[in-house]
C-alpha atoms as a PDB file:
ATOM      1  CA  UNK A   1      96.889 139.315-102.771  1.00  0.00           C
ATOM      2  CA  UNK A   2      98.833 142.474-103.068  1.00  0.00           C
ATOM      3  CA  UNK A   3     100.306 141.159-106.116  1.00  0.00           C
ATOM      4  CA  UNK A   4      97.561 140.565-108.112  1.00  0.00           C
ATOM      5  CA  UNK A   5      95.723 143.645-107.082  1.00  0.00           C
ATOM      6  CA  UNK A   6      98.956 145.250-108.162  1.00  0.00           C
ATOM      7  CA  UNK A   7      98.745 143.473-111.651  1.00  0.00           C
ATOM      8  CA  UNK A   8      94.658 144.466-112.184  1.00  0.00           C
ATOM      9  CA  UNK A   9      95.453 147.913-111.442  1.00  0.00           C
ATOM     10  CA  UNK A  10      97.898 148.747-113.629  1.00  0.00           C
ATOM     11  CA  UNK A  11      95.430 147.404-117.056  1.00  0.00           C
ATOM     12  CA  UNK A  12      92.677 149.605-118.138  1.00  0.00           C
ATOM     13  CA  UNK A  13      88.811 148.421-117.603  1.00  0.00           C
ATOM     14  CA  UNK A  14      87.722 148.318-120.785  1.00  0.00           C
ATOM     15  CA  UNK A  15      88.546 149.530-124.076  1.00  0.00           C
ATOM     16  CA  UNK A  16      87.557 152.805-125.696  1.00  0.00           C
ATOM     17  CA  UNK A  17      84.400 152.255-127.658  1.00  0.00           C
ATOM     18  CA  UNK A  18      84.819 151.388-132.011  1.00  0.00           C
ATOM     19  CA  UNK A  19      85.771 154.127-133.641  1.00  0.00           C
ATOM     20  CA  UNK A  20      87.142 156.378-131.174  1.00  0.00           C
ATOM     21  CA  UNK A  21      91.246 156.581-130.447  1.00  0.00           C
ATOM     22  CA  UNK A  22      92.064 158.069-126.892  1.00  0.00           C
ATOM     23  CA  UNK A  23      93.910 161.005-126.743  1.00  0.00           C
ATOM     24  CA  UNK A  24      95.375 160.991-122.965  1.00  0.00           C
ATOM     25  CA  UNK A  25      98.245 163.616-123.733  1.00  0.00           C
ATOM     26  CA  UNK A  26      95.943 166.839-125.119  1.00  0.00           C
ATOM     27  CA  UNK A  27      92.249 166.060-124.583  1.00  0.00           C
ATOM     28  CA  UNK A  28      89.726 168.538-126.247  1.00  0.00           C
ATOM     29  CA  UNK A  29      87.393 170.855-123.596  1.00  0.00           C
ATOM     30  CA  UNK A  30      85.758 173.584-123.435  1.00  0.00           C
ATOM     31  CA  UNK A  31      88.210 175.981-121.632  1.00  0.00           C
ATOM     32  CA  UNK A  32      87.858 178.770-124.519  1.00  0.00           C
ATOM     33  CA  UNK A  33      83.755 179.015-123.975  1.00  0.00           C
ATOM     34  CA  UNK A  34      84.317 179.032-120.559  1.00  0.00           C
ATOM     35  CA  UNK A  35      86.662 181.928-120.488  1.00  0.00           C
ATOM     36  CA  UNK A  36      84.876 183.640-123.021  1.00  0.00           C
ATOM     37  CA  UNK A  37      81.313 183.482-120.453  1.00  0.00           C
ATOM     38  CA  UNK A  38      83.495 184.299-117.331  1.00  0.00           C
ATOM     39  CA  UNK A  39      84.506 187.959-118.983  1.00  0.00           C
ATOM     40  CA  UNK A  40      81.061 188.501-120.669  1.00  0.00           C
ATOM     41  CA  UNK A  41      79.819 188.164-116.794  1.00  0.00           C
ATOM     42  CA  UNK A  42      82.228 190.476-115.532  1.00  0.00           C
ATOM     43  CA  UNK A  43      82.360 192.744-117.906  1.00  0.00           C
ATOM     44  CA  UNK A  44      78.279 193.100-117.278  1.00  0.00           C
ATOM     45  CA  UNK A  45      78.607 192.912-113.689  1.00  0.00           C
ATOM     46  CA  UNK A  46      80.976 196.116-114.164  1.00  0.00           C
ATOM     47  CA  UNK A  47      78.897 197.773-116.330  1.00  0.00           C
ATOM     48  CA  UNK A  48      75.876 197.532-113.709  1.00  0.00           C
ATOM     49  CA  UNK A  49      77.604 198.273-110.796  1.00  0.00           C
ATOM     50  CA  UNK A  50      79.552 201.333-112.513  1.00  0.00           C
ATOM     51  CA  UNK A  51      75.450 202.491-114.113  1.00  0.00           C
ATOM     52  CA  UNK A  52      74.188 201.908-110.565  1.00  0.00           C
ATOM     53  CA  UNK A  53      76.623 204.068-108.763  1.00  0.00           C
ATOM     54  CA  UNK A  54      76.722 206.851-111.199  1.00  0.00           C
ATOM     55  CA  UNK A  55      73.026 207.297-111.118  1.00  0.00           C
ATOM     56  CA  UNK A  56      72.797 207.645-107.808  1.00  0.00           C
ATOM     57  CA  UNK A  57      75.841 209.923-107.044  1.00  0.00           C
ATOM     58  CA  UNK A  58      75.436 212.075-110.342  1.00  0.00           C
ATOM     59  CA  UNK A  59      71.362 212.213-110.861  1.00  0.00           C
ATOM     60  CA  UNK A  60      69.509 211.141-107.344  1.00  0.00           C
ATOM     61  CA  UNK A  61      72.500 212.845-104.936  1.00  0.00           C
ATOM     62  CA  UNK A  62      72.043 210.821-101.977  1.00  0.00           C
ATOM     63  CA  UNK A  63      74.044 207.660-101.150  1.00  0.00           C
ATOM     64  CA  UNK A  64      72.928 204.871 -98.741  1.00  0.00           C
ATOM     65  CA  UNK A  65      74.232 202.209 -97.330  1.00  0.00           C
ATOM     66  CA  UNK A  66      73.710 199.574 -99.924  1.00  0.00           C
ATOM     67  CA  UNK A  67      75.789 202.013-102.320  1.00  0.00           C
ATOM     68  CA  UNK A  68      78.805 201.279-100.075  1.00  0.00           C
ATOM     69  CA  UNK A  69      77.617 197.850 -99.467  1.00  0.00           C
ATOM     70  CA  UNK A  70      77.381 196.579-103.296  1.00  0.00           C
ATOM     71  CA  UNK A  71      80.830 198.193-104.237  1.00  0.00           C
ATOM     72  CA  UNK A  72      82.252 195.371-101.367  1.00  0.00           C
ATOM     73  CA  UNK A  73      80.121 192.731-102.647  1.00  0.00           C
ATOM     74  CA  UNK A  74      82.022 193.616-106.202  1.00  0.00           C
ATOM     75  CA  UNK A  75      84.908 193.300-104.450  1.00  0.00           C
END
């Protein structure tokens, strides 16, 4: 039994589909967008937070508790 299980699992499924060749070694994805999104996000994030704390220590004076509290959450 352990033979034969051995033998199916070392043969794909099924073929690819006609037309398509697999390319196992260097696949294409979509690692660039994804970095690319991840900075634009931080990079706003940072902006906002930085805006957020300026106007409050430079043009309102006063700093509360969810000052402190949102530059942790950045964190």
């Amino acid at each position: 039994m352990s033979l034969v299980r051995e033998l199916l699992l070392n043969f794909p499924a099924a073929g690819p589909p006609p037309g398509v060749k697999p390319n196992f070694i260097d696949p294409p994805n979509s690692r660039a967008l994804g970095l690319g999104v991840q900075i634009t996000c931080i990079a706003l994030t940072t902006l906002g937070v930085l805006s957020r704390i300026c106007v409050k220590i430079f043009v309102m004076k006063e700093v509360c508790l969810e000052d402190y509290l949102i530059l942790i959450a950045y964190v």
